[in-house]
C-alpha atoms as a PDB file:
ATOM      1  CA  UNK A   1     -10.038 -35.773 -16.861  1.00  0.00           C
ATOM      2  CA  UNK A   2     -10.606 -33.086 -19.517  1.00  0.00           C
ATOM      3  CA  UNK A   3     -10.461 -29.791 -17.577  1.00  0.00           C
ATOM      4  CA  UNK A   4     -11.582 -26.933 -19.350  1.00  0.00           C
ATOM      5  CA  UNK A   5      -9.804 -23.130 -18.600  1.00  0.00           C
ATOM      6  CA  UNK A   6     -11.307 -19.644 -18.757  1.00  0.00           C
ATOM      7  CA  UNK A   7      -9.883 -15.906 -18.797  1.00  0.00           C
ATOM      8  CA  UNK A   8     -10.834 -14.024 -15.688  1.00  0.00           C
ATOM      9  CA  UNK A   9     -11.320 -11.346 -17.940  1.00  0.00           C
ATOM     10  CA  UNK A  10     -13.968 -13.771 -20.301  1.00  0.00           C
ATOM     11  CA  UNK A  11     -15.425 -15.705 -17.583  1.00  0.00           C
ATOM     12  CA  UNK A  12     -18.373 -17.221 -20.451  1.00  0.00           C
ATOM     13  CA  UNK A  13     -15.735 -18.583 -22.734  1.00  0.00           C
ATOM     14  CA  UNK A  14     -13.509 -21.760 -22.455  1.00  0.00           C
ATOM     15  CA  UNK A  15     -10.358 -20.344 -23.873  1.00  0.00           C
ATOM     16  CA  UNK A  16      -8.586 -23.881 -23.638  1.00  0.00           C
ATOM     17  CA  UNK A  17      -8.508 -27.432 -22.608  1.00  0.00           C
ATOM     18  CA  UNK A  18      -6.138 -29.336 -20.986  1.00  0.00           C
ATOM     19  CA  UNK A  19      -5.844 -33.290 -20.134  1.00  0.00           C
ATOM     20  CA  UNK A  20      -5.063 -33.424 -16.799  1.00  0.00           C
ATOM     21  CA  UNK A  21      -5.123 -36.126 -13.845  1.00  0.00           C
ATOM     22  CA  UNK A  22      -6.975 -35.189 -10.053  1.00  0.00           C
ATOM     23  CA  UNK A  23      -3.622 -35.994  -8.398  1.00  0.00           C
ATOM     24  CA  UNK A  24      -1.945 -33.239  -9.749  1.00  0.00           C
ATOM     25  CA  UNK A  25      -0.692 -31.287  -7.156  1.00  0.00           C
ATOM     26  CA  UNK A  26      -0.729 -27.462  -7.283  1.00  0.00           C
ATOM     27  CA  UNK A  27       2.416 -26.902  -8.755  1.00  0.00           C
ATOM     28  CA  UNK A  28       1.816 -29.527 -11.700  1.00  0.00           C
ATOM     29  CA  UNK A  29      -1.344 -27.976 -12.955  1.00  0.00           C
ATOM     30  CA  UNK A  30       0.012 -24.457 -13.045  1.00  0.00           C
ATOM     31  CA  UNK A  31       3.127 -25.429 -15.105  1.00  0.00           C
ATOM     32  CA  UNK A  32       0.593 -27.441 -17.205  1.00  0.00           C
ATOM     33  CA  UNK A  33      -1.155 -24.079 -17.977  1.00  0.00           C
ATOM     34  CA  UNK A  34       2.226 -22.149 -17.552  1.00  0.00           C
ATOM     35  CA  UNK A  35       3.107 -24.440 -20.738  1.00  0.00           C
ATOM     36  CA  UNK A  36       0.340 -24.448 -23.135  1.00  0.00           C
ATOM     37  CA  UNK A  37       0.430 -20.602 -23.034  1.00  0.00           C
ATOM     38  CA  UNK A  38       4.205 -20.618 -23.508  1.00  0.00           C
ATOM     39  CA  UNK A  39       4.832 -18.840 -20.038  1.00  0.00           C
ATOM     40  CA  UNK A  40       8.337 -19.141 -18.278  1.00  0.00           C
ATOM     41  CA  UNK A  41       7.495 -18.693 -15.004  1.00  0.00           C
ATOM     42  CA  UNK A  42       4.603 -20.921 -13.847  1.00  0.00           C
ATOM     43  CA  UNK A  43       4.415 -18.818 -10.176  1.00  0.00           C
ATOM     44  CA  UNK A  44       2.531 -16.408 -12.501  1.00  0.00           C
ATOM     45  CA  UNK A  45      -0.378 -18.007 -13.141  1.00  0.00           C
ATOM     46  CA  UNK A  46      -3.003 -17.296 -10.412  1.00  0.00           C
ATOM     47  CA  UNK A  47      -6.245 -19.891 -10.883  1.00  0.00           C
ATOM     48  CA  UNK A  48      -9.713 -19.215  -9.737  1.00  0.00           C
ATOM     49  CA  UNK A  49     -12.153 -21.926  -9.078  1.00  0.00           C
ATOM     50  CA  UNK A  50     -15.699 -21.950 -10.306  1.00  0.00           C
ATOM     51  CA  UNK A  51     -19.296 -21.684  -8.357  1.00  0.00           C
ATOM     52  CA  UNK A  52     -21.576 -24.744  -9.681  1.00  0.00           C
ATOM     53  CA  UNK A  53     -24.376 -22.831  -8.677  1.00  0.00           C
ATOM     54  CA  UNK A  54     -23.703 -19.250  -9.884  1.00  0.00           C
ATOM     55  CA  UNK A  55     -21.806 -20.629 -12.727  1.00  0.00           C
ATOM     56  CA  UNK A  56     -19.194 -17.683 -12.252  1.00  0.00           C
ATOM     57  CA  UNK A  57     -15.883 -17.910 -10.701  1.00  0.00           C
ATOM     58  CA  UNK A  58     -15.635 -17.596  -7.011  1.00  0.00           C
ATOM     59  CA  UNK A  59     -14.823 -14.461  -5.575  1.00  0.00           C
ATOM     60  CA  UNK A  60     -11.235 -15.524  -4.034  1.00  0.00           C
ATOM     61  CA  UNK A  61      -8.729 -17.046  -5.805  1.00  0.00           C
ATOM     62  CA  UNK A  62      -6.916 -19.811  -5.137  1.00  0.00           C
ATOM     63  CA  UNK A  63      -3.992 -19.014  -3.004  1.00  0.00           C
ATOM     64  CA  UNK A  64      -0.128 -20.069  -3.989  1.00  0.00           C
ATOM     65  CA  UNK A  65      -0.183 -23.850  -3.062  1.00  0.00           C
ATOM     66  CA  UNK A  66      -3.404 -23.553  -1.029  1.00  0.00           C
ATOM     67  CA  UNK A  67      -4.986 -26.689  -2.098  1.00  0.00           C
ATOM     68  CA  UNK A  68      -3.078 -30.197  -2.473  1.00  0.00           C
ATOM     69  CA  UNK A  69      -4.732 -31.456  -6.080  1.00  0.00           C
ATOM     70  CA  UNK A  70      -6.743 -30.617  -8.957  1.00  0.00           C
ATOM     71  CA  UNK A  71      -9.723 -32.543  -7.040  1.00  0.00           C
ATOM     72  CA  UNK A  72      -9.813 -29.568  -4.352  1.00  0.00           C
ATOM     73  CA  UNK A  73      -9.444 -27.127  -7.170  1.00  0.00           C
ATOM     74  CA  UNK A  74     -12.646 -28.653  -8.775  1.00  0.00           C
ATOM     75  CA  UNK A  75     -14.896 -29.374  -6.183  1.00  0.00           C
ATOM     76  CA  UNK A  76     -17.197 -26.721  -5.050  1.00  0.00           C
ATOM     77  CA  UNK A  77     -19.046 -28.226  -1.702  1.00  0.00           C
ATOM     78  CA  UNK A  78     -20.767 -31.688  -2.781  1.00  0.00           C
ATOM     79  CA  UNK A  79     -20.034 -30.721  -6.611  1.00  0.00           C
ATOM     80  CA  UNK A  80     -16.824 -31.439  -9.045  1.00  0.00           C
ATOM     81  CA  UNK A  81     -16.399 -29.103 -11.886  1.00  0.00           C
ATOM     82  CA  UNK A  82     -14.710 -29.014 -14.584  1.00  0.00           C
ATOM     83  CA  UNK A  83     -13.782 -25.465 -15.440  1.00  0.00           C
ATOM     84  CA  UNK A  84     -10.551 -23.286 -13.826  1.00  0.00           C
ATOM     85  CA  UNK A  85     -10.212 -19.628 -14.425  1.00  0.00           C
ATOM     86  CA  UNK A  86      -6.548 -18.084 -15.007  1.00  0.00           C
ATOM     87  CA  UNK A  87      -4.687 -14.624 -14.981  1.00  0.00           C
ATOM     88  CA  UNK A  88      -1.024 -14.099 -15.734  1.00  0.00           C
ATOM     89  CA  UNK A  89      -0.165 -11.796 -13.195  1.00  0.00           C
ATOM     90  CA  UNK A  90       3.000  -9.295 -13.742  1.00  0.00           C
ATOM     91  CA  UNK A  91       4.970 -10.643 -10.879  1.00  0.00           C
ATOM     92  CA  UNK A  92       5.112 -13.620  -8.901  1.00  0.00           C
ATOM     93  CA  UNK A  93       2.194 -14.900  -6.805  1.00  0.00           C
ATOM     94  CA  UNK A  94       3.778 -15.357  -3.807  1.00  0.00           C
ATOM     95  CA  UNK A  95       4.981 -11.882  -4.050  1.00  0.00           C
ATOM     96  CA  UNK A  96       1.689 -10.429  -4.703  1.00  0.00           C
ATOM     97  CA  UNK A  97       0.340 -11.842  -1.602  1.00  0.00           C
ATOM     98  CA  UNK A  98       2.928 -10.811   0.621  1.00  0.00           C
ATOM     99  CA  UNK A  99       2.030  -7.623  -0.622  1.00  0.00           C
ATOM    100  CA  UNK A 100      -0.408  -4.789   1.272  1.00  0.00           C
ATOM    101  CA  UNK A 101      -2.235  -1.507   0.382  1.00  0.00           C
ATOM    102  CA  UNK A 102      -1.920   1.146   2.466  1.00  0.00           C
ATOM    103  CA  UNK A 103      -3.650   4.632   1.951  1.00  0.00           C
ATOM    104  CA  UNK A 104      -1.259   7.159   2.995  1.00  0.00           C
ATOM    105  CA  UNK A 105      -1.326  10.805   2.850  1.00  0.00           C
ATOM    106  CA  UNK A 106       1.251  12.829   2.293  1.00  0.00           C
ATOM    107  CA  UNK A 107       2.130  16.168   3.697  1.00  0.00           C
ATOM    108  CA  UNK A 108      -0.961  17.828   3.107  1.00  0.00           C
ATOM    109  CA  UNK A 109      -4.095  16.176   1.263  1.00  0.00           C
ATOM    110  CA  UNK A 110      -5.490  19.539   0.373  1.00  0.00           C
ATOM    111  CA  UNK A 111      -2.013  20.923  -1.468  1.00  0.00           C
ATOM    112  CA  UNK A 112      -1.861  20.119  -4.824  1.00  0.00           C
ATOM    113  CA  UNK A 113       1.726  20.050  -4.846  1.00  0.00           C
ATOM    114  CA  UNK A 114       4.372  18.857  -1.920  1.00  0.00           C
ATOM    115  CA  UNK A 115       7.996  19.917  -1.682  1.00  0.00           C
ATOM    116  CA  UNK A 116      10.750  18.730   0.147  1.00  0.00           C
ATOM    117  CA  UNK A 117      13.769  20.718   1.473  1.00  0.00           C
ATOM    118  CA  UNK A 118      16.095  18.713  -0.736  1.00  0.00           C
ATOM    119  CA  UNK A 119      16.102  15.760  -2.996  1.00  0.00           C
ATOM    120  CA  UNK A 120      17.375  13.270  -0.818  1.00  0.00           C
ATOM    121  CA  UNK A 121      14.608  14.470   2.454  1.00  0.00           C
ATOM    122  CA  UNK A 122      13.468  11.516   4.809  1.00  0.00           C
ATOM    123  CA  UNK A 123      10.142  10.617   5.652  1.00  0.00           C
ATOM    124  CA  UNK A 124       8.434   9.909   8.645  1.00  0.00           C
ATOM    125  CA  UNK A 125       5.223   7.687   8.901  1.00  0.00           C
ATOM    126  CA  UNK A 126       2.527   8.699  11.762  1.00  0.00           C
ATOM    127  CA  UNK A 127      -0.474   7.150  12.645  1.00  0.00           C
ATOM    128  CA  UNK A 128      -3.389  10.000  13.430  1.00  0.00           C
ATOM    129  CA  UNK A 129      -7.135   9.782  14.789  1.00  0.00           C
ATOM    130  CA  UNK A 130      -9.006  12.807  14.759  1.00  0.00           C
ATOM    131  CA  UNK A 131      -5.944  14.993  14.359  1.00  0.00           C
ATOM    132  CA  UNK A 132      -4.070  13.137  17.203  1.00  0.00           C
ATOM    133  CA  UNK A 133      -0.709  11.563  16.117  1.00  0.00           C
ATOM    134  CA  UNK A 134      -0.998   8.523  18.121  1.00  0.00           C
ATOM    135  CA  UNK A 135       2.460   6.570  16.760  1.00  0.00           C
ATOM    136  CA  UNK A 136       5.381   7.023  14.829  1.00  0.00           C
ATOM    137  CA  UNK A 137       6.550   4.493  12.891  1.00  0.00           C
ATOM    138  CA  UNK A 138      10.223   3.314  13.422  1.00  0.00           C
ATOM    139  CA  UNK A 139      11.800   2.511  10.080  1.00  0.00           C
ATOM    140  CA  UNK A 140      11.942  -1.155  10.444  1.00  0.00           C
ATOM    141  CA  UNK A 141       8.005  -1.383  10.813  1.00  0.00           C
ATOM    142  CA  UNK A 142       6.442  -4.754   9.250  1.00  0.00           C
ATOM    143  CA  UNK A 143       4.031  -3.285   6.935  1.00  0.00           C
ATOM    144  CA  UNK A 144       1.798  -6.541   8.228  1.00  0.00           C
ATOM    145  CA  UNK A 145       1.680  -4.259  11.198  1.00  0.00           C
ATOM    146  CA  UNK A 146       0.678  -0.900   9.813  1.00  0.00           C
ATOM    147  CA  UNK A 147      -3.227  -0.555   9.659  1.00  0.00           C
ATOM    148  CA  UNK A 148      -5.006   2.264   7.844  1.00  0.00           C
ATOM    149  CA  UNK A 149      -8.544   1.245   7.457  1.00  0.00           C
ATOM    150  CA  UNK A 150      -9.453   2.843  11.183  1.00  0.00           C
ATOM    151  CA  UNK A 151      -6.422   5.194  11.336  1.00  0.00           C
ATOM    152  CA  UNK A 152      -5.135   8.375   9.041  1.00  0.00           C
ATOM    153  CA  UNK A 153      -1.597   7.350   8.027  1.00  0.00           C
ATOM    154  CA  UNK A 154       0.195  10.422   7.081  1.00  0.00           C
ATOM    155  CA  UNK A 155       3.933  10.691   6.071  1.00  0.00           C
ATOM    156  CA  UNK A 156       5.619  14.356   5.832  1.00  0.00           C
ATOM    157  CA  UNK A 157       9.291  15.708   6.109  1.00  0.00           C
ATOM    158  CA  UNK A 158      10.046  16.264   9.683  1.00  0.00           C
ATOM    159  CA  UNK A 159      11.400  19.734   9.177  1.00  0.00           C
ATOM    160  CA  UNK A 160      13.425  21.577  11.708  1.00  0.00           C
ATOM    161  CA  UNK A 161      14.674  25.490  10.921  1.00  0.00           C
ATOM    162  CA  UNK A 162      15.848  28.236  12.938  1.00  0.00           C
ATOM    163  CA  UNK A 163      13.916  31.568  12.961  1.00  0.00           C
ATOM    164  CA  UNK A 164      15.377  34.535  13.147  1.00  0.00           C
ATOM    165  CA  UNK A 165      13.039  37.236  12.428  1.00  0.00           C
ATOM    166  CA  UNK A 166      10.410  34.864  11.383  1.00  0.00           C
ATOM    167  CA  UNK A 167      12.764  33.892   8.454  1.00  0.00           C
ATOM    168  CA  UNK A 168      13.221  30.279   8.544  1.00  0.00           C
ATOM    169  CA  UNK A 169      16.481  28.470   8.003  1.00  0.00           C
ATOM    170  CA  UNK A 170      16.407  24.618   7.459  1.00  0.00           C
ATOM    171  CA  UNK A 171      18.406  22.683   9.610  1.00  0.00           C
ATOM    172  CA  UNK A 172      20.836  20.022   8.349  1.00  0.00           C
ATOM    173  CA  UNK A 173      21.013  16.388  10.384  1.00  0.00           C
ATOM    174  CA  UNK A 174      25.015  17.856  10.426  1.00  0.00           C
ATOM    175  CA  UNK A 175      24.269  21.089  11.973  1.00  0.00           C
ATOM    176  CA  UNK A 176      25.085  22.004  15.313  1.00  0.00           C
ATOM    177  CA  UNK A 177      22.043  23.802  16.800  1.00  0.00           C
ATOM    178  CA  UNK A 178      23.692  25.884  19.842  1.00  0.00           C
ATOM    179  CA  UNK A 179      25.703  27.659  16.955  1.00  0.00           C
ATOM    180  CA  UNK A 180      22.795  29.411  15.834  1.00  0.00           C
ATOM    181  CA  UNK A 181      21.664  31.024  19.281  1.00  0.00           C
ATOM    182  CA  UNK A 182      23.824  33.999  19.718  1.00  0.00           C
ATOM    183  CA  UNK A 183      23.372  36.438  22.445  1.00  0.00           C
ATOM    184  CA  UNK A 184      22.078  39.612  21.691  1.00  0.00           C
ATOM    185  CA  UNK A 185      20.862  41.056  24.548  1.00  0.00           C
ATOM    186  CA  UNK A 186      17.497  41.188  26.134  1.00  0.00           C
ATOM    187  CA  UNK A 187      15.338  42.226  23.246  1.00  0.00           C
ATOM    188  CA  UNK A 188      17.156  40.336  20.515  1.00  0.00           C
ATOM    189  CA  UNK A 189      16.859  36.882  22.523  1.00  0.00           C
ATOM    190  CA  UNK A 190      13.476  36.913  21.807  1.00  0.00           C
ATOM    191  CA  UNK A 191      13.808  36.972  17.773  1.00  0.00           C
ATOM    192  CA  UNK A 192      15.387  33.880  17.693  1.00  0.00           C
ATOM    193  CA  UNK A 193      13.493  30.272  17.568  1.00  0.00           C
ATOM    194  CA  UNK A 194      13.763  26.519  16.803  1.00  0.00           C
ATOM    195  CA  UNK A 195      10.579  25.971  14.435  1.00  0.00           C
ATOM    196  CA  UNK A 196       9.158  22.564  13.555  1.00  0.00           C
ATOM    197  CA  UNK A 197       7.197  22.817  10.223  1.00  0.00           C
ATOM    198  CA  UNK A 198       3.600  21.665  10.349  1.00  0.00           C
ATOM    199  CA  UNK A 199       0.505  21.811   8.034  1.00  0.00           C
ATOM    200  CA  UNK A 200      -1.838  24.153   9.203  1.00  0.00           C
ATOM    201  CA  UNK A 201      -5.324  22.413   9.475  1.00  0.00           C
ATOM    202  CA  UNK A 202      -7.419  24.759  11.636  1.00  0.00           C
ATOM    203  CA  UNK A 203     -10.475  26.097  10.587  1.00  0.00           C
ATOM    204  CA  UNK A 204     -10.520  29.768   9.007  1.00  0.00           C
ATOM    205  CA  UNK A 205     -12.276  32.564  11.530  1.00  0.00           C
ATOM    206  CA  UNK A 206     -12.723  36.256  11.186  1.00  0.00           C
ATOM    207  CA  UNK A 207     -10.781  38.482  12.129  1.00  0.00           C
ATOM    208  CA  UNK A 208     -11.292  40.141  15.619  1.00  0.00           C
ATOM    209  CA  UNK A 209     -11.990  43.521  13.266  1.00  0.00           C
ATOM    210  CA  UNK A 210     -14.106  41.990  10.953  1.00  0.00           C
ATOM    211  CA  UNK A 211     -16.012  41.076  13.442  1.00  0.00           C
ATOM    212  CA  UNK A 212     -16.803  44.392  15.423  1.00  0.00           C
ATOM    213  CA  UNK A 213     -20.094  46.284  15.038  1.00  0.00           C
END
């Protein structure tokens, strides 16, 4: 049969036809396509099949080898039609569908820039709800695994440094921690602290002085 193929970007306009038989499998009638547009790489092509009734293209494509032939391509519940939609993606379609979006902030969503304590700084990935980290991600986390459309994922340095007069000093994963604690009598113990950088997300209030009649 005579099978007539549309941009996904011109959905009104048959851009090409090809001859093509209904026991094509999957993989025939994207190299067939692959072909006439002089593509390499027929797992590039991504087809879409089209709505008899709306006469648009439906609003899921077809998946990488997700139907068997051109006839389940075509048919739209009791109805055959002739017309396939195509994209040329930039990478694979299998790839692109093992692929997920995840919204993640970084650091601080209200800073307009975000440092890190050197170059080469690792990440870590938390999961938060209302404030409340709730998980931290081990590095060898599926992403399949990692939801963010009921949780805040948020990903920020986790920065150690050692105070000593409220000056901080980053730690290294190398450094040796007791090394920086050094007795100094009573007083002097008390200048001295292990800090863990955070953002600072509570609200603003007045001043006790501000405040006073």
């Amino acid at each position: 049969m005579i099978v007539r193929f549309r941009s996904l970007e011109k959905p009104k306009e048959d851009e090409f036809s090809l001859e093509l038989s209904k026991l094509h499998n999957y993989d025939d009638v994207v190299e067939k396509v692959a072909h006439h547009l002089g593509l390499n790489d027929p797992s590039k092509i991504r087809l879409t099949s089209h709505n008899c009734y709306s006469q648009q293209p439906k609003p899921q494509p077809i998946k990488y080898r997700g139907v068997e032939h051109l006839s389940d391509m075509l048919l739209h519940y009791n109805q055959t039609s002739d017309i396939l939609y195509y994209e040329v993606l930039d990478i694979p379609l299998p790839e692109l569908q093992g692929l997920k979006t995840l919204k993640v902030a970084f650091h601080h969503a209200t800073k307009d820039e975000v440092e890190l304590s050197h170059p080469g700084a690792e990440l870590r990935l938390l999961e938060v709800f209302y404030h409340k980290i709730y998980k931290i991600f081990p590095p060898n986390e599926k992403v399949e695994n990692i939801n963010d459309q009921y949780w805040t994922l948020r990903a920020e340095e986790w920065k150690f440094a050692f105070l000593s007069l409220a000056h901080p000093d980053y730690l290294q994963d190398s450094d040796v921690v007791a090394t920086r604690f050094q007795r100094r009598g009573v007083y002097g113990a008390w200048e001295q602290y292990l800090g863990l950088e955070h953002s600072d997300n509570a609200p603003k209030r007045w001043s006790y002085a501000a405040n006073q009649v």
